[in-house]
Protein backbone atom coordinates (compact mmCIF):
# COMPACT_ATOMS: atom_id res chain seq x y z
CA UNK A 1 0.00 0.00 0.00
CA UNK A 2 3.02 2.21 0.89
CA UNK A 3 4.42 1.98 -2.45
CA UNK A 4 0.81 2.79 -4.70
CA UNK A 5 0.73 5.49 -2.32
CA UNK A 6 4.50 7.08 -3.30
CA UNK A 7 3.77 5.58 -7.25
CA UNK A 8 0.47 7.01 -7.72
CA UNK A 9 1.55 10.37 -5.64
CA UNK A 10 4.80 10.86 -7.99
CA UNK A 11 3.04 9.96 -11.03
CA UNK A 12 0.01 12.55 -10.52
CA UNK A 13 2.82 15.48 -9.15
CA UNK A 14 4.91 14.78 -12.93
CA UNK A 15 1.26 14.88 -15.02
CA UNK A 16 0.09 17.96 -12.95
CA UNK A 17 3.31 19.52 -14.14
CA UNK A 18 3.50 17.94 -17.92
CA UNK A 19 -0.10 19.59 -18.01
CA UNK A 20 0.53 22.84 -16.63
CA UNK A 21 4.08 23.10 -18.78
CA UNK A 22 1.82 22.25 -21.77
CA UNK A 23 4.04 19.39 -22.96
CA UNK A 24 3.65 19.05 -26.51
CA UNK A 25 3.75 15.29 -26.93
CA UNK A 26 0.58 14.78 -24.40
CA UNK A 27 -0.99 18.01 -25.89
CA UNK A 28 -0.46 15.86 -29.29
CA UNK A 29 -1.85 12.50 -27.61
CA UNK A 30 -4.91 14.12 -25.80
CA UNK A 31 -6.09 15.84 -28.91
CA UNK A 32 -5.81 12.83 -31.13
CA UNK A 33 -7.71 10.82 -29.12
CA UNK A 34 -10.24 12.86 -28.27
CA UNK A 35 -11.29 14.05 -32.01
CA UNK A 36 -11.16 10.26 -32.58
CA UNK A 37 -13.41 9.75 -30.48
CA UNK A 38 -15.43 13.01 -30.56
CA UNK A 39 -16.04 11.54 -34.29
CA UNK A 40 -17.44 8.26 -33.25
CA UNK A 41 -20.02 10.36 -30.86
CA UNK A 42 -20.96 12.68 -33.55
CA UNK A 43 -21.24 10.04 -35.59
CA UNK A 44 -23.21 7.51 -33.20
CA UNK A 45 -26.68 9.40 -31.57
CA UNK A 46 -27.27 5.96 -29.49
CA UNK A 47 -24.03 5.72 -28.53
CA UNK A 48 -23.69 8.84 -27.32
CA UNK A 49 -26.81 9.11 -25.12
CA UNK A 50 -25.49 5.25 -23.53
CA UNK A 51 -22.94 7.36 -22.48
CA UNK A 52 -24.85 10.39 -21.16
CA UNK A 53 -26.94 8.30 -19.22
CA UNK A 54 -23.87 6.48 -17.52
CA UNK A 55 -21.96 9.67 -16.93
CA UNK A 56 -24.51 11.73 -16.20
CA UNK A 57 -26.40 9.65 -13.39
CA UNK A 58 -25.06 5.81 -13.12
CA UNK A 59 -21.82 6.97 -12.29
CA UNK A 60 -22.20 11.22 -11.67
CA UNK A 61 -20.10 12.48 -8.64
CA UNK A 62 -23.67 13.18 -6.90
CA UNK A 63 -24.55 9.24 -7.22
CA UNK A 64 -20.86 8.52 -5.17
CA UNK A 65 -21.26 10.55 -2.64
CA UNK A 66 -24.74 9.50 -2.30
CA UNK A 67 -23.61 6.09 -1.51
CA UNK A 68 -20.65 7.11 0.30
CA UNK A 69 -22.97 8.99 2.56
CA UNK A 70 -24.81 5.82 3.49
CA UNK A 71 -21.87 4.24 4.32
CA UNK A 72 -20.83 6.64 6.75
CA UNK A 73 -24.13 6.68 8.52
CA UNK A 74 -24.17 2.33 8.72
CA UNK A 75 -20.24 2.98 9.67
CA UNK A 76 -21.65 5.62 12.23
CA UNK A 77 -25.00 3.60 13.12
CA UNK A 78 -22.68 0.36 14.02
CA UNK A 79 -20.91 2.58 16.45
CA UNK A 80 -17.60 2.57 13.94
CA UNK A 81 -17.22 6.29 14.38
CA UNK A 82 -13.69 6.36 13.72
CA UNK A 83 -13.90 4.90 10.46
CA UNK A 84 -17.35 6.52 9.37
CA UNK A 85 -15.63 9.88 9.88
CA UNK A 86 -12.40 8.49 8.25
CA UNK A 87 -13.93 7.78 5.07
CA UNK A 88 -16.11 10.78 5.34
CA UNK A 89 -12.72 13.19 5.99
CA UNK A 90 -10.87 11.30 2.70
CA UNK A 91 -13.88 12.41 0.29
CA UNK A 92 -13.75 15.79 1.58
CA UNK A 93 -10.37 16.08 1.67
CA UNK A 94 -10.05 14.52 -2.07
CA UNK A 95 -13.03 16.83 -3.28
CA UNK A 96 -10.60 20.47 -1.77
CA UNK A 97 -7.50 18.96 -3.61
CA UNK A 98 -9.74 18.10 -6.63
CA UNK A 99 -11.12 21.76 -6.88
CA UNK A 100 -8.04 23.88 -5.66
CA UNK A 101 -5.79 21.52 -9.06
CA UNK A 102 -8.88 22.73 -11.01
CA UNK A 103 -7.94 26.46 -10.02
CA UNK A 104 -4.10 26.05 -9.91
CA UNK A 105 -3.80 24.58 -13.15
CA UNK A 106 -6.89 26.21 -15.42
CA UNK A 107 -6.94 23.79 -17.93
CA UNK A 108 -9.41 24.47 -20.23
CA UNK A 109 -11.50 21.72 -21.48
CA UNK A 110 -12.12 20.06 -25.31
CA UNK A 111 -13.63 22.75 -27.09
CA UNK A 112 -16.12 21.55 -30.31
CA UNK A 113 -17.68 23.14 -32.88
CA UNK A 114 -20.64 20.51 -32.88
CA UNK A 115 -20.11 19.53 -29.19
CA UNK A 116 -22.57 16.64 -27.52
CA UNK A 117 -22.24 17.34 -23.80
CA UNK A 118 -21.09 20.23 -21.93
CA UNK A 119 -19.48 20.26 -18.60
CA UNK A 120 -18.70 23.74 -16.09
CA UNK A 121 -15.54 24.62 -14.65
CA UNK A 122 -11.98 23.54 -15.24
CA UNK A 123 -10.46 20.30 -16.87
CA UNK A 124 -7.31 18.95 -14.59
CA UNK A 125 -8.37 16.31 -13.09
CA UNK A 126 -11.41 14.71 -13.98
CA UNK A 127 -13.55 15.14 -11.08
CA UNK A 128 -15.71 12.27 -12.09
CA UNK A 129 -12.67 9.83 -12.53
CA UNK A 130 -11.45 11.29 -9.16
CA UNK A 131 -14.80 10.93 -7.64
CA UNK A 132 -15.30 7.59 -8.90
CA UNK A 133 -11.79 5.81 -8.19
CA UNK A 134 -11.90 7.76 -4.27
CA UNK A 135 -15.16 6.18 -3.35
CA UNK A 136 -14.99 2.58 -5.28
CA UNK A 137 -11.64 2.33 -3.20
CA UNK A 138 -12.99 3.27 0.23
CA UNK A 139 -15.81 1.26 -0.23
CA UNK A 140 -14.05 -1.95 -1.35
CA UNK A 141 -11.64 -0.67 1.44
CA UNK A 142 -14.69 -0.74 4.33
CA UNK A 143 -16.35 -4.14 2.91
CA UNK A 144 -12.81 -5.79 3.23
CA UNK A 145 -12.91 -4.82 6.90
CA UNK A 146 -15.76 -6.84 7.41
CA UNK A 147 -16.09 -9.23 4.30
CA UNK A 148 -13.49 -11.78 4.02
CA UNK A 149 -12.17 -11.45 0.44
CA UNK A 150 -12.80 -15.43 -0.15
CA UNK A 151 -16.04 -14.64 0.19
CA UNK A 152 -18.38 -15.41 -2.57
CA UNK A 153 -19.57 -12.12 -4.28
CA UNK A 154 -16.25 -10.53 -3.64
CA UNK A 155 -15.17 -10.49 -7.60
CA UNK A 156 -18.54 -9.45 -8.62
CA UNK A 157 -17.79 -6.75 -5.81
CA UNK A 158 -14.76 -5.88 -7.28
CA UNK A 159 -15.31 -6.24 -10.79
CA UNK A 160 -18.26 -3.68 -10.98
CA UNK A 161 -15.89 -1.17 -9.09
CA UNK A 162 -13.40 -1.32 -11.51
CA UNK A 163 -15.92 -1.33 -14.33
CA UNK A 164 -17.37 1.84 -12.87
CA UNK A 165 -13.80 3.53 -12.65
CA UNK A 166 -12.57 3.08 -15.64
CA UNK A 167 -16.09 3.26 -17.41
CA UNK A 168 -16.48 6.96 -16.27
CA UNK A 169 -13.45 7.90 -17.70
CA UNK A 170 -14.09 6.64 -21.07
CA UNK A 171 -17.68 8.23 -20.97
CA UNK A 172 -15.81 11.88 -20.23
CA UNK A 173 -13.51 11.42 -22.61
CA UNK A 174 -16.19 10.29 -25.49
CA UNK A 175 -18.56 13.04 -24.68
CA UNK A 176 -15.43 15.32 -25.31
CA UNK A 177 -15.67 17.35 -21.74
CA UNK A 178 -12.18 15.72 -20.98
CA UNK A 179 -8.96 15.28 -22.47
CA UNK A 180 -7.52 11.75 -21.71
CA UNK A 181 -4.73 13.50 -19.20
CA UNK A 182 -7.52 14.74 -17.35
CA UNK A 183 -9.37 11.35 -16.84
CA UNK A 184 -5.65 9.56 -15.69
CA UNK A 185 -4.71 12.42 -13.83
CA UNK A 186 -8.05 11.67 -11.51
CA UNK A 187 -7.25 8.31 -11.07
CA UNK A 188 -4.14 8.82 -10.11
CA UNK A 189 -5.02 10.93 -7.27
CA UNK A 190 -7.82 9.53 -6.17
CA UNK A 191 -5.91 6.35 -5.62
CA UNK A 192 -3.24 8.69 -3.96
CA UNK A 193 -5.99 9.84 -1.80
CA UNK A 194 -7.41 6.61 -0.80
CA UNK A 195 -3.95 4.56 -0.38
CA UNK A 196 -2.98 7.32 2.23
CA UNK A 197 -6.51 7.26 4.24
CA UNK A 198 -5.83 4.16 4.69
CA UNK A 199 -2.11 4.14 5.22
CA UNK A 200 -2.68 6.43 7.96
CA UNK A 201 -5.83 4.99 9.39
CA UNK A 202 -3.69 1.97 9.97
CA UNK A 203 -0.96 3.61 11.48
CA UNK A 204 -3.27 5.49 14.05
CA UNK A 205 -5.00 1.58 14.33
CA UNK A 206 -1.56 0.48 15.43
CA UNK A 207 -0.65 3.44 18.06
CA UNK A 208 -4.09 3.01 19.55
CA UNK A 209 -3.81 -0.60 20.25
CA UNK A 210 -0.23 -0.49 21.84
CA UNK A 211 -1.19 2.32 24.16
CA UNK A 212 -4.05 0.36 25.00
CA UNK A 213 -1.79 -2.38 25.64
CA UNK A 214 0.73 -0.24 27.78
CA UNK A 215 -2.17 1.05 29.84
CA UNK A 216 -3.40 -2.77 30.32
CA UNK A 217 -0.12 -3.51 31.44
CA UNK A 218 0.19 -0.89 33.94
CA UNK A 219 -3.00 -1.18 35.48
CA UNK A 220 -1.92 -4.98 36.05
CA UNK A 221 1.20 -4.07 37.42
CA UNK A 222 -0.44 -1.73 40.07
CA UNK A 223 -2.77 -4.29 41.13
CA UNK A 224 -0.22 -7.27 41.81
């Protein structure tokens, strides 16, 4: 976990830069593929709404937080208050550094002459990709805590969370409201984010359960 944290950290610092530098060879990448695929959605009505639909309410940044929100209140209703407000304090935290890159970096986003979505505010990162990868991995993250991986139903767990990630990203990137920097750059640190929640939660895990240990130990002492 230590090392996706550091790897997905260092990787999202060198885009961030490559994006605000405006490196020609990515410049070159993102606007191939995107009028590639801006011509398939011009070109495909049905397709296009498909992916409307997905991005737009399946997997929209409203419908994640949504369920992240009932997770906090079962975390918070089984009397895990720790963790409810742990996950809780990693979307929040995610959505600031999400919004203040947005500002810092002013990217603006795919700009069509015959354009088939629209989308506000700035391009770097892809707050749906961001959204999407922050909460799939805190909620695989929380059912792991209490679901044994073995588990039947774990895969299909699993599976549709990694579907949902990386099927947001290609519906932003098809409706032409991100480049394909943008999208990466969102995964990257919302992984970032998540590896380091729990990272940390861990460590604090750790330092509570030895000092409960030491103050076992000394209460023993005093009473022999």
């Amino acid at each position: 976990m230590r090392i996706s944290a550091v790897v997905s950290g260092v990787l999202a610092v060198l885009l961030l830069v490559l994006v605000a530098v405006g490196w020609p060879p990515l410049l070159a990448f993102d606007r191939d593929v995107s009028e590639a695929l801006h011509r398939s959605a011009v070109a495909e009505p049905g397709l296009t709404r498909l992916n409307r639909i997905l991005s737009d309410w399946v997997w929209d940044p409203v419908t994640w937080r949504v369920l992240v929100t009932v997770a906090v209140l079962v975390l918070w209703w089984r009397r895990e208050r720790l963790l409810a407000l742990w996950v809780a304090a990693t979307v929040l935290s995610a959505w600031g550094l999400q919004q203040g890159l947005k500002a810092l970096t002013g990217r603006e986003r795919p700009s069509w002459p015959d354009p088939v979505d629209s989308a506000p505010y700035e391009a770097f990162p892809s707050g749906h990709a961001m959204t999407a990868a922050v909460v799939c991995g805190l909620l695989l993250w929380v059912l792991a805590l209490h679901w044994r991986e073995s588990r039947p139903g774990w895969g299909t767990l699993a599976g549709a969370a990694l579907v949902s990630v990386l099927g947001v990203g290609w519906t932003r990137v098809y409706l032409g409201v991100h480049w394909p920097s943008d999208v990466l750059g969102g995964w990257l640190l919302g992984w970032c984010c998540v590896a380091v929640a729990i990272l940390t939660y861990r460590r604090l895990g750790t330092r509570t359960t030895t000092a409960d240990r030491k103050d076992t130990g000394g209460r023993m002492g005093e009473t022999s």
